[in-house]
C-alpha atoms as a PDB file:
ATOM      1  CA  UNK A   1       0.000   0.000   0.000  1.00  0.00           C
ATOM      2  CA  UNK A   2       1.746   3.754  -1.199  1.00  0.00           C
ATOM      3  CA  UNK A   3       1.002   6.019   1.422  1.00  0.00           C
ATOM      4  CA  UNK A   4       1.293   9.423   0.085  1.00  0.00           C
ATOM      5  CA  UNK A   5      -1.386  11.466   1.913  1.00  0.00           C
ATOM      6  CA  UNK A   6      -2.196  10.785   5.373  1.00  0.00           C
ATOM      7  CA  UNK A   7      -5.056  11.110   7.506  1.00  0.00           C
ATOM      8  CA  UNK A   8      -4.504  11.908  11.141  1.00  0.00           C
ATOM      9  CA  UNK A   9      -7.318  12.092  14.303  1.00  0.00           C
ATOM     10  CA  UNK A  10      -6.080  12.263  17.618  1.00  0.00           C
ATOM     11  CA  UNK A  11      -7.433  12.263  21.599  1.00  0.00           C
ATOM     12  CA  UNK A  12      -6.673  15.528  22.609  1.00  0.00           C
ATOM     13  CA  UNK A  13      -7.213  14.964  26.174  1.00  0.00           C
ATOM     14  CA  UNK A  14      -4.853  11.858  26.228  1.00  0.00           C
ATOM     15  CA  UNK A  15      -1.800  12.930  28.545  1.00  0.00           C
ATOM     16  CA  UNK A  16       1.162  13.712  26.649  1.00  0.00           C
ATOM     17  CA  UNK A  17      -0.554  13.591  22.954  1.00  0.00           C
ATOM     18  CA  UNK A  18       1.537  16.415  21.950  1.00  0.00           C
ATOM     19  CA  UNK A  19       4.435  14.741  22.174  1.00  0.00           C
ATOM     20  CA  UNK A  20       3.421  11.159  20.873  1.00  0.00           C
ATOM     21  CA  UNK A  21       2.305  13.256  17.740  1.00  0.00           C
ATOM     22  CA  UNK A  22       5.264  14.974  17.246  1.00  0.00           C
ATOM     23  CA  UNK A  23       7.284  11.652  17.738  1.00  0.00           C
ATOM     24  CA  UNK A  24       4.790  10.365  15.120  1.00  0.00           C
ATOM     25  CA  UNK A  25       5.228  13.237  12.732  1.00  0.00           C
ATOM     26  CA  UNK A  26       9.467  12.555  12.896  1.00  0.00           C
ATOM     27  CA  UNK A  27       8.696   9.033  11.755  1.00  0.00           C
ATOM     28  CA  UNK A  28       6.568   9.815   9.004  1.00  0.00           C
ATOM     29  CA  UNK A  29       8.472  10.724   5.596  1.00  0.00           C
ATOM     30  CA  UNK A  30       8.622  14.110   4.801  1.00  0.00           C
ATOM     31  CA  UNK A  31       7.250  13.146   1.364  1.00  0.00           C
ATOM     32  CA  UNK A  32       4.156  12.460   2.889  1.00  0.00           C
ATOM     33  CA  UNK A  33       1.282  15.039   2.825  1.00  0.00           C
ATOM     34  CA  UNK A  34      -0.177  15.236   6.505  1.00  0.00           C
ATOM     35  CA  UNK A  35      -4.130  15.815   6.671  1.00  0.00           C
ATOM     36  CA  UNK A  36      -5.950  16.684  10.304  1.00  0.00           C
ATOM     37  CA  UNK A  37      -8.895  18.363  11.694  1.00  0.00           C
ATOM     38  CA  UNK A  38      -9.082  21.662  13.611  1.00  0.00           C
ATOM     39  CA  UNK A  39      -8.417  19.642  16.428  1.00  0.00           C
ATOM     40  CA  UNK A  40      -4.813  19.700  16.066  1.00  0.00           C
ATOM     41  CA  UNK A  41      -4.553  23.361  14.884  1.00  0.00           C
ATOM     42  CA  UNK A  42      -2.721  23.370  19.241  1.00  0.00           C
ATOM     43  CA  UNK A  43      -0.415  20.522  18.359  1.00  0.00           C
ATOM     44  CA  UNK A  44       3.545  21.634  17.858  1.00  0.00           C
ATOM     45  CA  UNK A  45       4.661  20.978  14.488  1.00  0.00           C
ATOM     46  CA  UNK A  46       0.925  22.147  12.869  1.00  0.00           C
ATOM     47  CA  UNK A  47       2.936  23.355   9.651  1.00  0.00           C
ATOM     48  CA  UNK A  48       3.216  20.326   8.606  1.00  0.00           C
ATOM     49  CA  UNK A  49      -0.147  19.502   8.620  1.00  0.00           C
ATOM     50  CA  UNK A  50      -2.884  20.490   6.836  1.00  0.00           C
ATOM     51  CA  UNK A  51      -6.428  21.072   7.746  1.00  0.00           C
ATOM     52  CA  UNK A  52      -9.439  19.942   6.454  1.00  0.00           C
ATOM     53  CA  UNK A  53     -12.725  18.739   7.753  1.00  0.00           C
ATOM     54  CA  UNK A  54     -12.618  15.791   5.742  1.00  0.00           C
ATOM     55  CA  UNK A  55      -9.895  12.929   4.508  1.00  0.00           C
ATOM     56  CA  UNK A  56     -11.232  12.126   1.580  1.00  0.00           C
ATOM     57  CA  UNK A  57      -8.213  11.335  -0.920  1.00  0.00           C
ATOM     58  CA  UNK A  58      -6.387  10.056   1.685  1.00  0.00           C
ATOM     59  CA  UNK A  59      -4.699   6.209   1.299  1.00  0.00           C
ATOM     60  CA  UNK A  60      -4.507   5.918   4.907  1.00  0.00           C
ATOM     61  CA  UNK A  61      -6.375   7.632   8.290  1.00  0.00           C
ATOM     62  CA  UNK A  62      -4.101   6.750  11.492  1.00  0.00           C
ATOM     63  CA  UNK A  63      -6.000   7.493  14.543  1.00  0.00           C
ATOM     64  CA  UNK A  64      -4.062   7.865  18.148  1.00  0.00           C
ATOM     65  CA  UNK A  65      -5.812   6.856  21.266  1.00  0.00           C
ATOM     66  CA  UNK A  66      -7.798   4.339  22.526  1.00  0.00           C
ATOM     67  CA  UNK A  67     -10.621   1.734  20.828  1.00  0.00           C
ATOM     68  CA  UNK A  68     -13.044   4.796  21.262  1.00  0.00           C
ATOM     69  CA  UNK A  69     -11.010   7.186  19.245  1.00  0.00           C
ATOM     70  CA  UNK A  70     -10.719   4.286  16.586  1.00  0.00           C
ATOM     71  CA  UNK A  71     -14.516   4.558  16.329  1.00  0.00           C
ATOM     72  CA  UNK A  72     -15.027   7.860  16.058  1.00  0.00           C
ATOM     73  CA  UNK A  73     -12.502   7.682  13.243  1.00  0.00           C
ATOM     74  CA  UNK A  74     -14.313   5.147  11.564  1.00  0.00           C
ATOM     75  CA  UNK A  75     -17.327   6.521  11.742  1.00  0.00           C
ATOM     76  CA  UNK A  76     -15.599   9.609  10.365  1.00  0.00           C
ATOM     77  CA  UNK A  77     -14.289   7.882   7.261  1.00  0.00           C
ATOM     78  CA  UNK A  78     -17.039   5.441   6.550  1.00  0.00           C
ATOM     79  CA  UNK A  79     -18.028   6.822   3.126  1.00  0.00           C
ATOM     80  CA  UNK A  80     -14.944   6.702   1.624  1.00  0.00           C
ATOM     81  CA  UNK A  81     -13.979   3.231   3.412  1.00  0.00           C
ATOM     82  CA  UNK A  82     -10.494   4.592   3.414  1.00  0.00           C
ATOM     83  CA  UNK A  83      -7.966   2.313   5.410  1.00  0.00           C
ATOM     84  CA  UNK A  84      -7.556   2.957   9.391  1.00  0.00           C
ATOM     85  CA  UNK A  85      -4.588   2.291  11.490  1.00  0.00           C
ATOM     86  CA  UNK A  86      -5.436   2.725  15.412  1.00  0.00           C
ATOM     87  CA  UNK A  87      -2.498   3.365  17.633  1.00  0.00           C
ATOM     88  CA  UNK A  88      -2.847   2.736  21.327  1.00  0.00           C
ATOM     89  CA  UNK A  89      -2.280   6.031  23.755  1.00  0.00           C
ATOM     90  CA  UNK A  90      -2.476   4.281  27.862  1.00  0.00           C
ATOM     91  CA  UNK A  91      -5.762   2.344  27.107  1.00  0.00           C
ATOM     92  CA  UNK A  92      -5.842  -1.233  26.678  1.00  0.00           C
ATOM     93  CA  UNK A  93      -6.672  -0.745  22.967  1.00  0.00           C
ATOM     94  CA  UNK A  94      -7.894  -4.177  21.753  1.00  0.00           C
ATOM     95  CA  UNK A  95      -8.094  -2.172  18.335  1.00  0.00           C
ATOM     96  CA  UNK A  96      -4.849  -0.613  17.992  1.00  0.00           C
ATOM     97  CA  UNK A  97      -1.531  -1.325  17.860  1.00  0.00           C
ATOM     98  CA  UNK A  98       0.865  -0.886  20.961  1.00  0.00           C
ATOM     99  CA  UNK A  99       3.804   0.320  19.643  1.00  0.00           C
ATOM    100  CA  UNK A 100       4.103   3.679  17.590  1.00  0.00           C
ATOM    101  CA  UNK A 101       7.049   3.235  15.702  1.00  0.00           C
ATOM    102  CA  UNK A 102       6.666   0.149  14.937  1.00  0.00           C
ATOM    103  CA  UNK A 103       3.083   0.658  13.673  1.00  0.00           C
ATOM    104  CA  UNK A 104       4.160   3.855  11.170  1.00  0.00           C
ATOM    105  CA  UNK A 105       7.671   1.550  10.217  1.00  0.00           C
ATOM    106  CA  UNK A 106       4.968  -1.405   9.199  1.00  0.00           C
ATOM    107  CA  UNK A 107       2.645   0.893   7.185  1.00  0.00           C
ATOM    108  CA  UNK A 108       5.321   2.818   5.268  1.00  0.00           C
ATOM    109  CA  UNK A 109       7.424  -0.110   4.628  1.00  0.00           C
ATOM    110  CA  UNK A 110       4.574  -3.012   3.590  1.00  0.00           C
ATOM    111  CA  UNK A 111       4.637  -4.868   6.009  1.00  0.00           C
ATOM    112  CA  UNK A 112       1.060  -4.750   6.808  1.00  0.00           C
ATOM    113  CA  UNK A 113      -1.793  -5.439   5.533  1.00  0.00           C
ATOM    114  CA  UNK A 114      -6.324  -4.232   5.524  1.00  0.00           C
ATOM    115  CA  UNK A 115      -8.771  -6.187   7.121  1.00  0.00           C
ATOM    116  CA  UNK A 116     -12.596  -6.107   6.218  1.00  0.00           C
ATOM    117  CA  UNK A 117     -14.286  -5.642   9.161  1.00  0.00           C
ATOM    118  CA  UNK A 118     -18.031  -5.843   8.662  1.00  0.00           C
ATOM    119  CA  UNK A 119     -20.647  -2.534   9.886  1.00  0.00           C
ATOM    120  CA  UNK A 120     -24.111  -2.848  11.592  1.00  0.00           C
ATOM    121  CA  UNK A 121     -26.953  -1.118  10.012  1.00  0.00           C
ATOM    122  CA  UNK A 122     -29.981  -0.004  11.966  1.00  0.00           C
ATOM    123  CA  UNK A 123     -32.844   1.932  10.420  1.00  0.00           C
ATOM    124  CA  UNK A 124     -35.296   3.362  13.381  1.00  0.00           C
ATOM    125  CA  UNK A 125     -37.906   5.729  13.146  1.00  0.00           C
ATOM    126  CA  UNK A 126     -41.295   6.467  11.790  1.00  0.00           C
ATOM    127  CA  UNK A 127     -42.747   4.132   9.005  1.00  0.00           C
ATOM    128  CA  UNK A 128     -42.822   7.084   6.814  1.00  0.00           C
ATOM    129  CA  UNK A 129     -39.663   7.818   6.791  1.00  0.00           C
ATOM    130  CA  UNK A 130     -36.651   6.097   9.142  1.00  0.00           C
ATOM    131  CA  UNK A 131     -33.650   7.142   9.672  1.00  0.00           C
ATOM    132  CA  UNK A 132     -29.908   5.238   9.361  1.00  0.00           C
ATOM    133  CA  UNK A 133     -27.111   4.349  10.890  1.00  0.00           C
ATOM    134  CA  UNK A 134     -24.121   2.411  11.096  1.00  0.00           C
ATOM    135  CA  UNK A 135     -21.984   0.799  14.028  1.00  0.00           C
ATOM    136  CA  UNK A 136     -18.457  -0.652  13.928  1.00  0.00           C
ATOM    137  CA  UNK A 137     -18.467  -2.552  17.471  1.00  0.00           C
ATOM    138  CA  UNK A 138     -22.542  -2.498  18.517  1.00  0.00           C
ATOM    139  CA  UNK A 139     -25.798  -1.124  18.813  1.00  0.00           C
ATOM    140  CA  UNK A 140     -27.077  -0.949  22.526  1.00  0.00           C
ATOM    141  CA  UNK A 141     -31.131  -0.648  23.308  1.00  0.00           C
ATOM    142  CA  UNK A 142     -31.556   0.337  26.592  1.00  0.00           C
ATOM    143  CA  UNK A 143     -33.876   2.262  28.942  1.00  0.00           C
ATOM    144  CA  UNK A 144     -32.479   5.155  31.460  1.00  0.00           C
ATOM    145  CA  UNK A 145     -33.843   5.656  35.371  1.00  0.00           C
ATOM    146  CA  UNK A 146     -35.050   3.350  37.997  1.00  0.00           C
ATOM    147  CA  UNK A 147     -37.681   1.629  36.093  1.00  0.00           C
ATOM    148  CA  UNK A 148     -35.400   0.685  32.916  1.00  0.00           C
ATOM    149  CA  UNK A 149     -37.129  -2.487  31.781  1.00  0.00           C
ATOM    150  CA  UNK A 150     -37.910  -3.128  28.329  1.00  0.00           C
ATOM    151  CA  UNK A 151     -40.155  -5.562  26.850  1.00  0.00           C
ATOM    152  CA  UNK A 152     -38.983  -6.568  23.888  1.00  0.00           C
ATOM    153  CA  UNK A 153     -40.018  -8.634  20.932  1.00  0.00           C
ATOM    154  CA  UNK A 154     -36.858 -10.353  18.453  1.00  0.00           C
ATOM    155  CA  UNK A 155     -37.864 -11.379  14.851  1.00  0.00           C
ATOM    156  CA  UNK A 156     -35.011 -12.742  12.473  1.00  0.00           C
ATOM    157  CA  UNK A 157     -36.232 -12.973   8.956  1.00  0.00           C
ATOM    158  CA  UNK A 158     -39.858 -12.882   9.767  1.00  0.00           C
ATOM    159  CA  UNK A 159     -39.636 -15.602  12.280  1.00  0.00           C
ATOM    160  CA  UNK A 160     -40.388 -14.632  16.202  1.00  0.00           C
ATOM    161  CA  UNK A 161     -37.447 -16.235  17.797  1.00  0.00           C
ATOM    162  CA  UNK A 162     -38.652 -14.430  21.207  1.00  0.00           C
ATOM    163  CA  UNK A 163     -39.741 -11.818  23.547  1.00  0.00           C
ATOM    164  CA  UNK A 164     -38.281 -11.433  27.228  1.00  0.00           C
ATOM    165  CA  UNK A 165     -37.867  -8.690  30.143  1.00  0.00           C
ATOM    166  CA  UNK A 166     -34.557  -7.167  30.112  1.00  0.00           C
ATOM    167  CA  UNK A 167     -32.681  -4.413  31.012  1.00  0.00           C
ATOM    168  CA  UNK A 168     -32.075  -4.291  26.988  1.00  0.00           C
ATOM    169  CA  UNK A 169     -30.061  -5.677  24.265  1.00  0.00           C
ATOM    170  CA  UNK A 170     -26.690  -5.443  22.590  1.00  0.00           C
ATOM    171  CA  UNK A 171     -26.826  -5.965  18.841  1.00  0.00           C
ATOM    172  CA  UNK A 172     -23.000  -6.444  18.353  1.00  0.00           C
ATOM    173  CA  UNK A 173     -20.698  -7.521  15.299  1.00  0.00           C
ATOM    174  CA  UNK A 174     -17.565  -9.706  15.494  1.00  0.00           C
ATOM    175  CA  UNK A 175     -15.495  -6.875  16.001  1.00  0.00           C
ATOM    176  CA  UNK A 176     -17.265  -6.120  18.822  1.00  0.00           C
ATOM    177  CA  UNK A 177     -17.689  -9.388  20.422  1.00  0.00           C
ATOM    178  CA  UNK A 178     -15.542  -8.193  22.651  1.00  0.00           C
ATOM    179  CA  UNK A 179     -16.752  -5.353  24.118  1.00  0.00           C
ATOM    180  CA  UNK A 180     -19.667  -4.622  25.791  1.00  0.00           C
ATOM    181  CA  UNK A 181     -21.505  -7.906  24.395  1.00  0.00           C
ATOM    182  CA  UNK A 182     -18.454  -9.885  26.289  1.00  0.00           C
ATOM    183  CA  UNK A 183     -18.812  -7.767  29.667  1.00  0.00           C
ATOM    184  CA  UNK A 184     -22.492  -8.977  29.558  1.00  0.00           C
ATOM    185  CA  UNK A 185     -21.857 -12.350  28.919  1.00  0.00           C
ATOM    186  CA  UNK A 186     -21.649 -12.581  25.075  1.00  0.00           C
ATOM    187  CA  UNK A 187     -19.277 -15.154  23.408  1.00  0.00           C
ATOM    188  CA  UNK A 188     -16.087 -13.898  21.865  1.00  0.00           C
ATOM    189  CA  UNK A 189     -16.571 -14.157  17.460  1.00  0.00           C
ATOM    190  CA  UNK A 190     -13.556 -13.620  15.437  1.00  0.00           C
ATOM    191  CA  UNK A 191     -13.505 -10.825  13.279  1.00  0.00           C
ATOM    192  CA  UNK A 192     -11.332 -12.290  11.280  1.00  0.00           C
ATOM    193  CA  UNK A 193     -12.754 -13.775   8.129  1.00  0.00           C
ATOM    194  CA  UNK A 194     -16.362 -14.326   9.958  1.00  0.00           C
ATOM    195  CA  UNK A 195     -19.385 -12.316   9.478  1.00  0.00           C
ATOM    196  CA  UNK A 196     -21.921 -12.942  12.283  1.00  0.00           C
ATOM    197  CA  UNK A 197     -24.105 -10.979  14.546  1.00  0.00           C
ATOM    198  CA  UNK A 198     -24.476 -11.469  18.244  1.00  0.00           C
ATOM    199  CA  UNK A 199     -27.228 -11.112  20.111  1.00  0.00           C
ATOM    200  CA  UNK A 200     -26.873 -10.129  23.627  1.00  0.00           C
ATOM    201  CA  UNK A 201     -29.859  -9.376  26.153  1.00  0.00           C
ATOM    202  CA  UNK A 202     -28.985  -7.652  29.163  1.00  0.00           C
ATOM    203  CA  UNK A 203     -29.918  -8.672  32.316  1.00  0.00           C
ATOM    204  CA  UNK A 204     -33.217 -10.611  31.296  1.00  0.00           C
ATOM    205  CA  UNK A 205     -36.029 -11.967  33.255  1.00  0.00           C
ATOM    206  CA  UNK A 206     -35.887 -15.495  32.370  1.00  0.00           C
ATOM    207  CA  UNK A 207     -32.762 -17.808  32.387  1.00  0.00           C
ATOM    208  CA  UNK A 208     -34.005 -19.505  29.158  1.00  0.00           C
ATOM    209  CA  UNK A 209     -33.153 -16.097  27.483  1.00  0.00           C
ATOM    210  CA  UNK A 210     -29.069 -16.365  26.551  1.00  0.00           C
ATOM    211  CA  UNK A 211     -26.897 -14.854  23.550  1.00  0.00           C
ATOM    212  CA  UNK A 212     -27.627 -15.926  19.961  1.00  0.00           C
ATOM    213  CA  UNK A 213     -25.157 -15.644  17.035  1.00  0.00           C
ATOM    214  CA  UNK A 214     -26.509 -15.258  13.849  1.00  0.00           C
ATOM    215  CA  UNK A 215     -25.117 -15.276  10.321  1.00  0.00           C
ATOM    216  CA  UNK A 216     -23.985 -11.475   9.149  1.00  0.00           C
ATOM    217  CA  UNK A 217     -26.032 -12.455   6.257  1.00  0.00           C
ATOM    218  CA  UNK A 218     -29.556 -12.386   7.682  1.00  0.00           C
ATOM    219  CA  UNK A 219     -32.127  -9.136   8.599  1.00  0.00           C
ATOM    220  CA  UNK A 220     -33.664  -9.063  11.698  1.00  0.00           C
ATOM    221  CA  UNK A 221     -35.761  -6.769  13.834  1.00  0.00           C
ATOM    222  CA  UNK A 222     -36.211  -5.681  17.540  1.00  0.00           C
ATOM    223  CA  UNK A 223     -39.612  -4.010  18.499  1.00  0.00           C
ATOM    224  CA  UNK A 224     -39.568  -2.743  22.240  1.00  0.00           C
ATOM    225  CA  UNK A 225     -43.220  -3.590  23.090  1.00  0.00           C
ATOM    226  CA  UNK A 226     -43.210  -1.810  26.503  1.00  0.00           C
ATOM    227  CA  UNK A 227     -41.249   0.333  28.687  1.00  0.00           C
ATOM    228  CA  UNK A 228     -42.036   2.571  32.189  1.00  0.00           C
ATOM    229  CA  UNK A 229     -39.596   5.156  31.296  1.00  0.00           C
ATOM    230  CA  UNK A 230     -37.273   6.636  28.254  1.00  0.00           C
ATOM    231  CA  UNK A 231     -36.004   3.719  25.899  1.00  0.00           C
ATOM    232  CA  UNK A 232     -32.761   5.000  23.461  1.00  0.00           C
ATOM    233  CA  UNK A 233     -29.959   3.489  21.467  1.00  0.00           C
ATOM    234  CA  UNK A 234     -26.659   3.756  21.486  1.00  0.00           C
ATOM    235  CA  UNK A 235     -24.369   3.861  18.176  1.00  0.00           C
ATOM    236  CA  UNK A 236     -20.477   2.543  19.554  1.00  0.00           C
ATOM    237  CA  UNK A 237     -21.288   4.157  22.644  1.00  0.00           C
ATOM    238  CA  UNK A 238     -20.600   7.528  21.062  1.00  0.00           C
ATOM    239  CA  UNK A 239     -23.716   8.744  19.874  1.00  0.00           C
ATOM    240  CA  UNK A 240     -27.376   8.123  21.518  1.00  0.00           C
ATOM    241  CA  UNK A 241     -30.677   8.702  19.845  1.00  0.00           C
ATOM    242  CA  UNK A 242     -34.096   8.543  21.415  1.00  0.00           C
ATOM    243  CA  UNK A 243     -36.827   5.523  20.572  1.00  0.00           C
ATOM    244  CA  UNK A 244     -40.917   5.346  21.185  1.00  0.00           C
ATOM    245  CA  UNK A 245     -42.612   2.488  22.584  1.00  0.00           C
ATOM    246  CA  UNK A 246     -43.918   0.312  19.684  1.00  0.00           C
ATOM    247  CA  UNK A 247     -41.223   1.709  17.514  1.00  0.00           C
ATOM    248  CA  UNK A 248     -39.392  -1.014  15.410  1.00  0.00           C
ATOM    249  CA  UNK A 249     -35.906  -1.576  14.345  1.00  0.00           C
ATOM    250  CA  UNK A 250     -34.548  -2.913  11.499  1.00  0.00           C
ATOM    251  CA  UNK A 251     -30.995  -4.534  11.458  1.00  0.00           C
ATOM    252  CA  UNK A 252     -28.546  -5.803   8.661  1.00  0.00           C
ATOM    253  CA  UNK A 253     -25.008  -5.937   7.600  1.00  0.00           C
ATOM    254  CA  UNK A 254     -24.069  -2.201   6.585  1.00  0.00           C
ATOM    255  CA  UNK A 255     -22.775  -2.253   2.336  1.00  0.00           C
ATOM    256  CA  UNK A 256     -19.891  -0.529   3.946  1.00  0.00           C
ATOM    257  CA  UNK A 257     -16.823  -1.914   5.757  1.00  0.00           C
ATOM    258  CA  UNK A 258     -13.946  -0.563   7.858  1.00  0.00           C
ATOM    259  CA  UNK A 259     -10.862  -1.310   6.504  1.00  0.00           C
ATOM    260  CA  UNK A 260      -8.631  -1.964   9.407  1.00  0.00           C
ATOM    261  CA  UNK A 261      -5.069  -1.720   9.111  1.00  0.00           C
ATOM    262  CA  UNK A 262      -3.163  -4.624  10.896  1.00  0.00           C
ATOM    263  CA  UNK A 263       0.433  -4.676  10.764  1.00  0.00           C
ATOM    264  CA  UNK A 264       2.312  -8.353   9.911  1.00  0.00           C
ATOM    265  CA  UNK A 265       2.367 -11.701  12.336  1.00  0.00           C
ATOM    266  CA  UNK A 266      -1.637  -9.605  13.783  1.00  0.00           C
ATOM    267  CA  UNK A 267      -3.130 -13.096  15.636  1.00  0.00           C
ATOM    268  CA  UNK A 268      -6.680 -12.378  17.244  1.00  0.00           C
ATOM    269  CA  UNK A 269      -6.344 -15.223  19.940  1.00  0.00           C
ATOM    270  CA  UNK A 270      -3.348 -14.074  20.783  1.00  0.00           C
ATOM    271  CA  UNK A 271      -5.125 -10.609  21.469  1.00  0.00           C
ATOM    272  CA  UNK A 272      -7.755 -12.338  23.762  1.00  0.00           C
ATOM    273  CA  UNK A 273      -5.029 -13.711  25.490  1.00  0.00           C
ATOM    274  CA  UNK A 274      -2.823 -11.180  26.238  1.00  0.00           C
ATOM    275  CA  UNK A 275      -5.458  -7.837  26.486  1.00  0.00           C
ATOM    276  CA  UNK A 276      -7.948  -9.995  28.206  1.00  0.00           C
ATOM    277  CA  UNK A 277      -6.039 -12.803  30.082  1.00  0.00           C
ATOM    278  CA  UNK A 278      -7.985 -15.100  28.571  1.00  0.00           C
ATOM    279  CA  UNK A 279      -6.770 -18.125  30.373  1.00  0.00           C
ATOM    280  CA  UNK A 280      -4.319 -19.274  32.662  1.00  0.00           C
ATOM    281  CA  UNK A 281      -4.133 -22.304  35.278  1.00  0.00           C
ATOM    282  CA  UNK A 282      -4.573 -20.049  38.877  1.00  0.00           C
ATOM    283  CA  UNK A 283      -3.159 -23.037  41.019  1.00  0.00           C
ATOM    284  CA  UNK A 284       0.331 -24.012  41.615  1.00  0.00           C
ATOM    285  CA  UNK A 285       2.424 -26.929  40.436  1.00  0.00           C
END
């Protein structure tokens, strides 16, 4: 992959992200066009980047921070599915890679390469006219105060597979398997090469109510039949919108994918293991 303009988003309130950019920034080759938003405009060494709202015409977008700062990057860049590189800032970044110079040496020198990593689609609204969005890790129904439970009805290609009580649902893809869908009991998918969705309920009212993977290729719908207080949704924990009781949402695999940049010898058990500590014998020998 030639890298000759380059996308860059950063955390600015990450300690010390003026100086992990400017290390960046002495790695990069000075033949290299740099593009950022106007939220670097405070970073040193701003003249040699240019600003733009946009990174369209860029072959690469490198984003430093954490797995949320990967999102919001890949939201940012969805349209033009250009290629992402996450780079970890003190976060356990299960999306990005943990060392910077290695991570910039891989992508200008090859020795990396672009993963497809599938997008959730959700349309939501009135009948007349419903609105859309897209989610790299999940898609989180949920009800806010005291009285947050939700009765909710699951259909997956016009077959009822259920309703239950719960404290909601996490509509999550491969990628993120292991997010919040693990914390509440999920199974972990691999993104690699598999296109699922996983359906998590949270905290339900009947034990016969678990997690259900389903193929990345299949449309369903969740309908939240009842609820004592506000009921919204919550795009990779970034954005939220409002629903209505009786309101019903549509869900499929997005046309668009993130491209992921993974530098060479990536291994995704090897990330459960050692992010997670998946694993590991506790007694002694």
């Amino acid at each position: 992959m030639k890298i000759e303009k380059l996308g860059i988003i950063a955390n600015m309130k990450k300690k010390a992200i003026n100086s992990i950019i400017s290390e960046a920034i002495e790695i990069i080759p000075d033949k290299v066009e740099l593009f950022g938003n106007r939220a670097l405009s405070q970073l040193p060494g701003k003249d040699k980047i240019m600003f733009s709202e946009s990174f369209k015409g860029c072959d690469a977008v490198v984003a430093f921070g954490g797995d949320g700062t990967i999102l919001t990057a890949a939201r940012m860049i969805e349209k033009d599915e250009i290629p992402l590189l996450g780079i970890k800032i003190r976060s356990l970044g299960f999306l990005a890679e943990d060392n910077l110079e290695r991570a910039l040496n891989a992508l200008f020198n090859g020795r990396c390469e672009i993963q497809e990593r599938m997008r959730l689609e959700v349309k939501h609204g009135n009948t007349g006219g419903k609105d859309k969005v897209t989610a790299l890790n999940d898609i989180v129904i949920h009800g806010v105060g005291l009285s947050r439970v939700l009765h909710i009805k699951i259909s997956i290609g016009g077959t009822l597979l259920g309703e239950y009580l719960s404290d909601g649902v996490i509509i999550s893809t491969p990628t993120g398997s292991t997010a919040y869908s693990l914390a509440a009991g999920g199974p972990i998918v691999t993104p690699v090469g598999m296109e699922a969705f996983v359906i998590t309920p949270l905290c339900p009212h009947s034990l016969s109510v678990r997690p259900v993977v389903i193929s990345g290729e299949e449309s369903f719908n969740v309908k939240v039949i009842e609820s004592a207080e506000k009921i919204f949704i919550t795009i990779d924990g970034q954005e939220t919108r409002e629903l209505r009781v009786g309101e019903t949402l549509d869900f499929c695999r997005s046309k668009r994918n993130t491209k992921l940049i993974v530098t060479e010898n990536y291994n995704f058990y090897g990330l459960v293991r050692r992010k997670l500590k998946w694993g590991g014998v506790l007694r002694k020998r």
